[in-house]
Protein backbone atom coordinates (compact mmCIF):
# COMPACT_ATOMS: atom_id res chain seq x y z
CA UNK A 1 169.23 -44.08 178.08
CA UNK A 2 167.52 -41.44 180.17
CA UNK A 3 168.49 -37.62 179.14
CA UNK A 4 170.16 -36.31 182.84
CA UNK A 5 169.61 -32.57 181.76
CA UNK A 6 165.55 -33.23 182.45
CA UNK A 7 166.44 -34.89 185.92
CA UNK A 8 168.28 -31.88 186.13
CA UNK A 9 164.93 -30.08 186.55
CA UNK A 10 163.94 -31.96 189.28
CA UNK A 11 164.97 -31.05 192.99
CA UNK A 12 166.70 -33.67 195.37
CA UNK A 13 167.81 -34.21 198.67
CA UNK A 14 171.42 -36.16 198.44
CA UNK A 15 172.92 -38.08 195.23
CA UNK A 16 171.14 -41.62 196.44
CA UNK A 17 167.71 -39.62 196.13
CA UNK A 18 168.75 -38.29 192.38
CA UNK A 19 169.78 -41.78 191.83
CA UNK A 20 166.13 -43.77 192.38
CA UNK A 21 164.55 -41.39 190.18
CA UNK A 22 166.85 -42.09 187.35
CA UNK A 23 166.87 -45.70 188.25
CA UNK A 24 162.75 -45.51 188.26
CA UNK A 25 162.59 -43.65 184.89
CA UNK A 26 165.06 -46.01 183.10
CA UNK A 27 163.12 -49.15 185.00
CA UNK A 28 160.08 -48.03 183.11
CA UNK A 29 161.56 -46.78 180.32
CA UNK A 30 163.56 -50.44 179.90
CA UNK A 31 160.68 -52.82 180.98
CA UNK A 32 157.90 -51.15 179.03
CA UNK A 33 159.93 -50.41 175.67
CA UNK A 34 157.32 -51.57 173.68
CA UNK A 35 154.63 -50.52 175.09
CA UNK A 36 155.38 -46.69 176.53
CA UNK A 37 153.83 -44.20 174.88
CA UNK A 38 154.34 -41.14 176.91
CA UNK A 39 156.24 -40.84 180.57
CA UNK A 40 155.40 -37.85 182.59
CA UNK A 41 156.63 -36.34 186.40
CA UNK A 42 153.86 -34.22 187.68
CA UNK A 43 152.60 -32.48 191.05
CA UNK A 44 155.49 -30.85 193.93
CA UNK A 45 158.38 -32.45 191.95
CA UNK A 46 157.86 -30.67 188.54
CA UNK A 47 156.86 -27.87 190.55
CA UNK A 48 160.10 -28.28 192.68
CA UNK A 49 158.14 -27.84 195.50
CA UNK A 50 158.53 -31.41 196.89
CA UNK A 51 159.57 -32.22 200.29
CA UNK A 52 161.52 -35.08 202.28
CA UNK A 53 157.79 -37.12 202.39
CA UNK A 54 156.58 -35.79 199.01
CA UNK A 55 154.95 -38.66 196.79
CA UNK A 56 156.25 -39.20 193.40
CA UNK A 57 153.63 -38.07 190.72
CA UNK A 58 154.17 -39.94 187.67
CA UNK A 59 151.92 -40.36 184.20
CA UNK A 60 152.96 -43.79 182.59
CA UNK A 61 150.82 -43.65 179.21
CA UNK A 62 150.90 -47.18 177.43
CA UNK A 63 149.61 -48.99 174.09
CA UNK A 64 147.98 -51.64 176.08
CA UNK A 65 144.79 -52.98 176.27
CA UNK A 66 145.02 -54.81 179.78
CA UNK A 67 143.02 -53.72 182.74
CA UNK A 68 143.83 -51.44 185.14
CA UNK A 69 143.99 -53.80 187.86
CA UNK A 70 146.74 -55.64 185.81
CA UNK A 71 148.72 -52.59 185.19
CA UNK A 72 149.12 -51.36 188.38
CA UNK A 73 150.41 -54.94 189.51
CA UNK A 74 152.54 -54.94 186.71
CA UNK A 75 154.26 -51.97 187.89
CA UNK A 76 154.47 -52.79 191.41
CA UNK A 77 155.65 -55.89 190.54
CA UNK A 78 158.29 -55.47 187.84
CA UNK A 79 158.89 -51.72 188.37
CA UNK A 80 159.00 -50.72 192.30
CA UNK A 81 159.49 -53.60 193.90
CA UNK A 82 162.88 -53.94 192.19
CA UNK A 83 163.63 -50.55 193.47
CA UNK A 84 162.75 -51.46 197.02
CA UNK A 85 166.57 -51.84 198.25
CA UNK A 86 166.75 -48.22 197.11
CA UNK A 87 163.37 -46.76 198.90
CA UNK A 88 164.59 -48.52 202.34
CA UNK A 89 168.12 -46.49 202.47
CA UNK A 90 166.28 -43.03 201.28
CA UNK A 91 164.12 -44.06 204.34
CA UNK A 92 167.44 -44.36 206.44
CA UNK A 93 168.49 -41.08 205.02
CA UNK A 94 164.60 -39.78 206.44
CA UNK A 95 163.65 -39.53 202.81
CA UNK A 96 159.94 -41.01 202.47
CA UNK A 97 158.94 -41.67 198.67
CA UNK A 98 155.92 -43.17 197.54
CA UNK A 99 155.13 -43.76 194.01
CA UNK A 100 151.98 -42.15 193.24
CA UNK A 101 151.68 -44.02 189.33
CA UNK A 102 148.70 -42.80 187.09
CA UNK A 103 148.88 -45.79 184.18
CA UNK A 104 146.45 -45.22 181.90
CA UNK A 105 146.23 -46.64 178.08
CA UNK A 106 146.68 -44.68 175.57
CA UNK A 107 142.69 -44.05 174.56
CA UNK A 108 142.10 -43.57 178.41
CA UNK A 109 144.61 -40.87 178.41
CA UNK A 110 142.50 -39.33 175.10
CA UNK A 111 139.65 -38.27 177.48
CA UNK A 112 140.03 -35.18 180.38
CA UNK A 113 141.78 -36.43 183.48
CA UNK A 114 141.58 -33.40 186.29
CA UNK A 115 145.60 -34.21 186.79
CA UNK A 116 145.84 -32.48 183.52
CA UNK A 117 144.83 -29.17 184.52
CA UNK A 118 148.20 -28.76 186.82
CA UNK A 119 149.85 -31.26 183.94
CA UNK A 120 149.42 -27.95 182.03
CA UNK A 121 151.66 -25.74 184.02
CA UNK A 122 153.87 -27.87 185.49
CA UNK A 123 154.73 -31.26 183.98
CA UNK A 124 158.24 -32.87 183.24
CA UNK A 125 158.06 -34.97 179.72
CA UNK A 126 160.56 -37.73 179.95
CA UNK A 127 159.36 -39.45 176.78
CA UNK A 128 156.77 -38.57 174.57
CA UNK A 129 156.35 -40.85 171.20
CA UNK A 130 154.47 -39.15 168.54
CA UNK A 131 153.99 -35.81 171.03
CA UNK A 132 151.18 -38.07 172.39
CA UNK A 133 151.12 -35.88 175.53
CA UNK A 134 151.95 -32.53 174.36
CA UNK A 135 149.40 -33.00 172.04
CA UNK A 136 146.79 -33.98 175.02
CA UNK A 137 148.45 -31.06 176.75
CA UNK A 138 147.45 -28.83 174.41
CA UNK A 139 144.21 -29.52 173.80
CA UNK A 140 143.59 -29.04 177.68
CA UNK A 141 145.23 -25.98 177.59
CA UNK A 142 142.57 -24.85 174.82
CA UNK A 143 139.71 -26.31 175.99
CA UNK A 144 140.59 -24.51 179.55
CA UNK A 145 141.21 -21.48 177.45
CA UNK A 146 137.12 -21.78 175.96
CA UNK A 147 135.61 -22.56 179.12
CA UNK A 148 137.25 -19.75 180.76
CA UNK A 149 138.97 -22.00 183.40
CA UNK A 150 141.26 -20.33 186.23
CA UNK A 151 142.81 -20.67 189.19
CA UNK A 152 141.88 -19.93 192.70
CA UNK A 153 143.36 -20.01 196.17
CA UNK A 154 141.43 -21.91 197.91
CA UNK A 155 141.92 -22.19 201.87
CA UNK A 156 145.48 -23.43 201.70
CA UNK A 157 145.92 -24.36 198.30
CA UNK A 158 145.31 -23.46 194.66
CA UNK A 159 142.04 -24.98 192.74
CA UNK A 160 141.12 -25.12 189.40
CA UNK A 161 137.71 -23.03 188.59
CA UNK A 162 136.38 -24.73 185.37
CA UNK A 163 132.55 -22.80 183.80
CA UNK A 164 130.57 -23.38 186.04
CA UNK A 165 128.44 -26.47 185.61
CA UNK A 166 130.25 -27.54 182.91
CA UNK A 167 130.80 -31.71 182.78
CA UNK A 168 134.37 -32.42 181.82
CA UNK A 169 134.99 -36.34 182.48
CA UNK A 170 133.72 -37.09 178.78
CA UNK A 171 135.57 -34.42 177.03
CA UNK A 172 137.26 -36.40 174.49
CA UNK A 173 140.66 -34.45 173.92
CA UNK A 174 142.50 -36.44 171.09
């Protein structure tokens, strides 16, 4: 069963919007229960900043060793499409969601992803086995911490400013 107090944390625009996210979070929650590791919401709805066409940032961490290819139509498959009844009345109710699913396995998620610099600051943890995540977390926040990382506004938007010239796709973080 999901916890409501963390959907609690999220912001929505009528009771049928509250209702898919649940219904999304217990879908993967219930057809991964094996295999789910950590679930995260990231981007404008942990920030509360999403809108009526915001996309739906999630982090779906798994003990899997299947490819990519075959996790994301897993997901569409046996996650959103059963959902779909759902997405078309939000649409009637000119709420636009798209599932933006990161699904990564659980030694991909070991190695710095940029999505974890904002993961830092603003991340909802709907289930985290071990503290797989937090752990991750973490060790991006200390890692930002050595290289002296900040943040910048950047024309219209905030950007990360990691040491400059400093490769950080192979940083291995747990």
């Amino acid at each position: 069963m999901l916890d409501i107090g963390i959907v609690e944390k999220l912001k929505f625009y009528s009771e049928l919007h509250k209702k898919y996210v649940i219904k999304l979070l217990e879908r993967i929650k219930e057809y991964y229960i094996d295999q789910l590791v950590s679930l995260v919401i990231f981007g404008s709805y942990a920030k509360k900043e999403n809108r009526l066409s915001s996309d739906l940032d999630i982090l779906v961490v798994l003990r899997t060793n299947k490819p990519r290819y075959e996790r994301i139509r897993e997901f569409v498959e046996n996650v959103e499409m059963p959902l779909e009844y759902l997405t078309q009345k939000l649409m009637d109710e000119g709420i636009f969601i798209e599932l933006s699913p990161l699904i990564l396995s659980e030694e991909e998620t070991k190695y710095f992803n940029p999505v974890y610099l904002d993961m830092v600051e603003h991340s909802i943890i709907i289930v985290d086995k071990n503290n797989f995540i937090e752990n991750i977390l973490e060790n991006v926040r200390k890692q930002m911490e050595k290289w002296g990382s900040y943040k910048e506004f950047a024309g219209n938007r905030w950007a990360w400013i990691i040491k400059k010239g400093e490769f950080v796709g192979g940083v291995k973080l747990g």
